[in-house]
C-alpha atoms as a PDB file:
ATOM      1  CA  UNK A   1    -161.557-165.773  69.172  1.00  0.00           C
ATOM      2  CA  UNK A   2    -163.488-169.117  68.206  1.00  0.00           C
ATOM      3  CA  UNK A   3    -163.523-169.896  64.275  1.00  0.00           C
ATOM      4  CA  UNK A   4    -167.448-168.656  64.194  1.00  0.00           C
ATOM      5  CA  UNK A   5    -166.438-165.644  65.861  1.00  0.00           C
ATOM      6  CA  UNK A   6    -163.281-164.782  62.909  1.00  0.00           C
ATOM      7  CA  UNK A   7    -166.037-165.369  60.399  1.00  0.00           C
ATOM      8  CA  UNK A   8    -168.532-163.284  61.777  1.00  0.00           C
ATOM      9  CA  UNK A   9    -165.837-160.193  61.976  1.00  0.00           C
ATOM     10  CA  UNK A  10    -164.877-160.986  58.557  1.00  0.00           C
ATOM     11  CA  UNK A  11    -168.996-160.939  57.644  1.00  0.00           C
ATOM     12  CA  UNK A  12    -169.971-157.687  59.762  1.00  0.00           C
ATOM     13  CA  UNK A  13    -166.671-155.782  58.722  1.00  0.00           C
ATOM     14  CA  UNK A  14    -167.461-156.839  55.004  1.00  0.00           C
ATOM     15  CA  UNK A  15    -171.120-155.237  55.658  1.00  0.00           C
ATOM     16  CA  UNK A  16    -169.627-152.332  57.051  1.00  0.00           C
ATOM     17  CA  UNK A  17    -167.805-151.631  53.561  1.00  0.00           C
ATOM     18  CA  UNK A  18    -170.872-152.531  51.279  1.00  0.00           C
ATOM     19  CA  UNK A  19    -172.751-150.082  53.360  1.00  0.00           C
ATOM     20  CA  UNK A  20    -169.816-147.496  52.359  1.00  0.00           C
ATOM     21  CA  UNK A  21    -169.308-148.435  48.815  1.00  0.00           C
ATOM     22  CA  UNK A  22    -173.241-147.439  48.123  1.00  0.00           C
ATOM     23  CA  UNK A  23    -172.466-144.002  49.719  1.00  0.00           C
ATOM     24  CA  UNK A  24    -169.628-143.592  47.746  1.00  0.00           C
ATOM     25  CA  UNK A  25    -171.245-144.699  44.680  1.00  0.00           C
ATOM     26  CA  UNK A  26    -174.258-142.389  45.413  1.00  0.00           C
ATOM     27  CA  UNK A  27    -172.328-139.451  46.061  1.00  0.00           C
ATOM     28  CA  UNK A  28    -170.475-140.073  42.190  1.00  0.00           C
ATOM     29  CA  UNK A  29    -167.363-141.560  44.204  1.00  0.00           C
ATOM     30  CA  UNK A  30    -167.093-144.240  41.667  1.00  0.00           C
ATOM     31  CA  UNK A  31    -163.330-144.975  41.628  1.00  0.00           C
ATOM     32  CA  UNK A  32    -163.363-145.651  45.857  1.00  0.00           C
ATOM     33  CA  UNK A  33    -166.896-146.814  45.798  1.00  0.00           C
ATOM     34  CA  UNK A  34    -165.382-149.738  43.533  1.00  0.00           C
ATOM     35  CA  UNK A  35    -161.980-149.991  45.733  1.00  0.00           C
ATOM     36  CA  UNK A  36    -164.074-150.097  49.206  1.00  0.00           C
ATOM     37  CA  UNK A  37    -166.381-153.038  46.952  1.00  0.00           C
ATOM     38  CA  UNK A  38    -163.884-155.045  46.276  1.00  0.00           C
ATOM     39  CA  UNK A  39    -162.184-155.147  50.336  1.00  0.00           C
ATOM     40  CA  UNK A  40    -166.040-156.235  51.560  1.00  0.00           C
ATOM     41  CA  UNK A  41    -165.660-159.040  48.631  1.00  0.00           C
ATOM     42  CA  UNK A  42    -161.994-159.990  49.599  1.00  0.00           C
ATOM     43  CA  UNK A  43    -163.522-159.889  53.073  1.00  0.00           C
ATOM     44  CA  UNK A  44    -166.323-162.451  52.039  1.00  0.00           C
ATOM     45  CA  UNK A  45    -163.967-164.842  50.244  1.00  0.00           C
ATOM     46  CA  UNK A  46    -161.389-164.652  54.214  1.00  0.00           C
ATOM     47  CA  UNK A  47    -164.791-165.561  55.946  1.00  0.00           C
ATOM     48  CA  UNK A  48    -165.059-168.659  53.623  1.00  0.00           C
ATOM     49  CA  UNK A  49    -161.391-169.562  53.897  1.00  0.00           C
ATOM     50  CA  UNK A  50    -161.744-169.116  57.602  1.00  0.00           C
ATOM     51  CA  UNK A  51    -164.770-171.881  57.719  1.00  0.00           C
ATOM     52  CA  UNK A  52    -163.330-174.109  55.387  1.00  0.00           C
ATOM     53  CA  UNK A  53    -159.641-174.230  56.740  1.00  0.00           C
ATOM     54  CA  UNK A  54    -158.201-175.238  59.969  1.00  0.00           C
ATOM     55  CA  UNK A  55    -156.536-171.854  60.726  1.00  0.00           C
ATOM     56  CA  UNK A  56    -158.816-169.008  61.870  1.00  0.00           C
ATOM     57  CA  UNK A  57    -156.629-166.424  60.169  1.00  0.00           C
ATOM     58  CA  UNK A  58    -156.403-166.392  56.030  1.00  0.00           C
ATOM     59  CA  UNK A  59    -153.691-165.169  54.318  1.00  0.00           C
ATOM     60  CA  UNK A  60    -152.887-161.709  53.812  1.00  0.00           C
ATOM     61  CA  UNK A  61    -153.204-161.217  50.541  1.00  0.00           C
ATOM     62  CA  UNK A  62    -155.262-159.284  48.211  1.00  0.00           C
ATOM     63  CA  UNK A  63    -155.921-161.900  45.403  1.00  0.00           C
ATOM     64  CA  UNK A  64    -159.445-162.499  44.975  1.00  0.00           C
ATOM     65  CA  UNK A  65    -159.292-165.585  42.869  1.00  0.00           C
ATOM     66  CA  UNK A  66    -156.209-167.025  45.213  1.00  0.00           C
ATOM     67  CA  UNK A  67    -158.110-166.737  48.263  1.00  0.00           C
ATOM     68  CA  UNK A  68    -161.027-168.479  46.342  1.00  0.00           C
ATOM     69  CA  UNK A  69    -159.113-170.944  45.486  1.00  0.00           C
ATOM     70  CA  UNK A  70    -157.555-171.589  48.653  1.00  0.00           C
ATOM     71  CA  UNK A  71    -161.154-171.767  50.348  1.00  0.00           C
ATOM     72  CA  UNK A  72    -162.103-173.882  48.273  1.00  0.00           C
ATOM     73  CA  UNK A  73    -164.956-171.666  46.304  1.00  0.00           C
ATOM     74  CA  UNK A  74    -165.752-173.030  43.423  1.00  0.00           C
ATOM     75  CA  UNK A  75    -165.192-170.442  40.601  1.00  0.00           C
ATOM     76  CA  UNK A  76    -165.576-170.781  36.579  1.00  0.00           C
ATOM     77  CA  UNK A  77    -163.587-169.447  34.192  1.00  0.00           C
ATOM     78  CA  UNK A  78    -165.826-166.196  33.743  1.00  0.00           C
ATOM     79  CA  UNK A  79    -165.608-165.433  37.427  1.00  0.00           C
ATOM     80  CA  UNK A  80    -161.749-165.359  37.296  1.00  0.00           C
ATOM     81  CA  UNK A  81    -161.967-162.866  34.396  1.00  0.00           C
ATOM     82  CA  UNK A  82    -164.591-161.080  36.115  1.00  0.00           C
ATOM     83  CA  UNK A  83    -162.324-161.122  39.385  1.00  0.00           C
ATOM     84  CA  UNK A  84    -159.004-160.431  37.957  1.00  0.00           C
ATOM     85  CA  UNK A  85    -160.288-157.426  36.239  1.00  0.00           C
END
């Protein structure tokens, strides 16, 4: 796979589990709904680190604030609460 194709699976599969969190939220899923929402923002963050790294594959972990870090996202000090919680 070329390094626009990686990100666009990381993108489209991140969709995919947005699309699911709202069903799961609708249906009063919450504690899933908010599990499935946080993989399609983990996804998000591996897209960036994907595009801003010479590797096509990030690392596999589940660290939201490492794997902003390593791709270079700019967060504050708010997001990382926000994010760690």
């Amino acid at each position: 796979m070329t390094k626009e194709e990686h990100i666009q699976y990381w993108l489209t599969t991140a969709q995919h589990n947005m699309e699911s969190a709202e069903g799961m939220l609708h249906s009063g899923h919450y504690d899933w709904s908010l599990f499935v929402g946080h993989l399609a923002l983990e996804k998000i963050l591996k897209a960036h680190w994907v595009k801003n790294n010479e590797w096509n594959v990030p690392p596999r972990i589940h660290d939201l604030v490492k794997i902003a870090e390593q791709a270079n996202v700019a967060l504050t000090n708010e997001d990382k609460l926000l994010l760690y919680e």
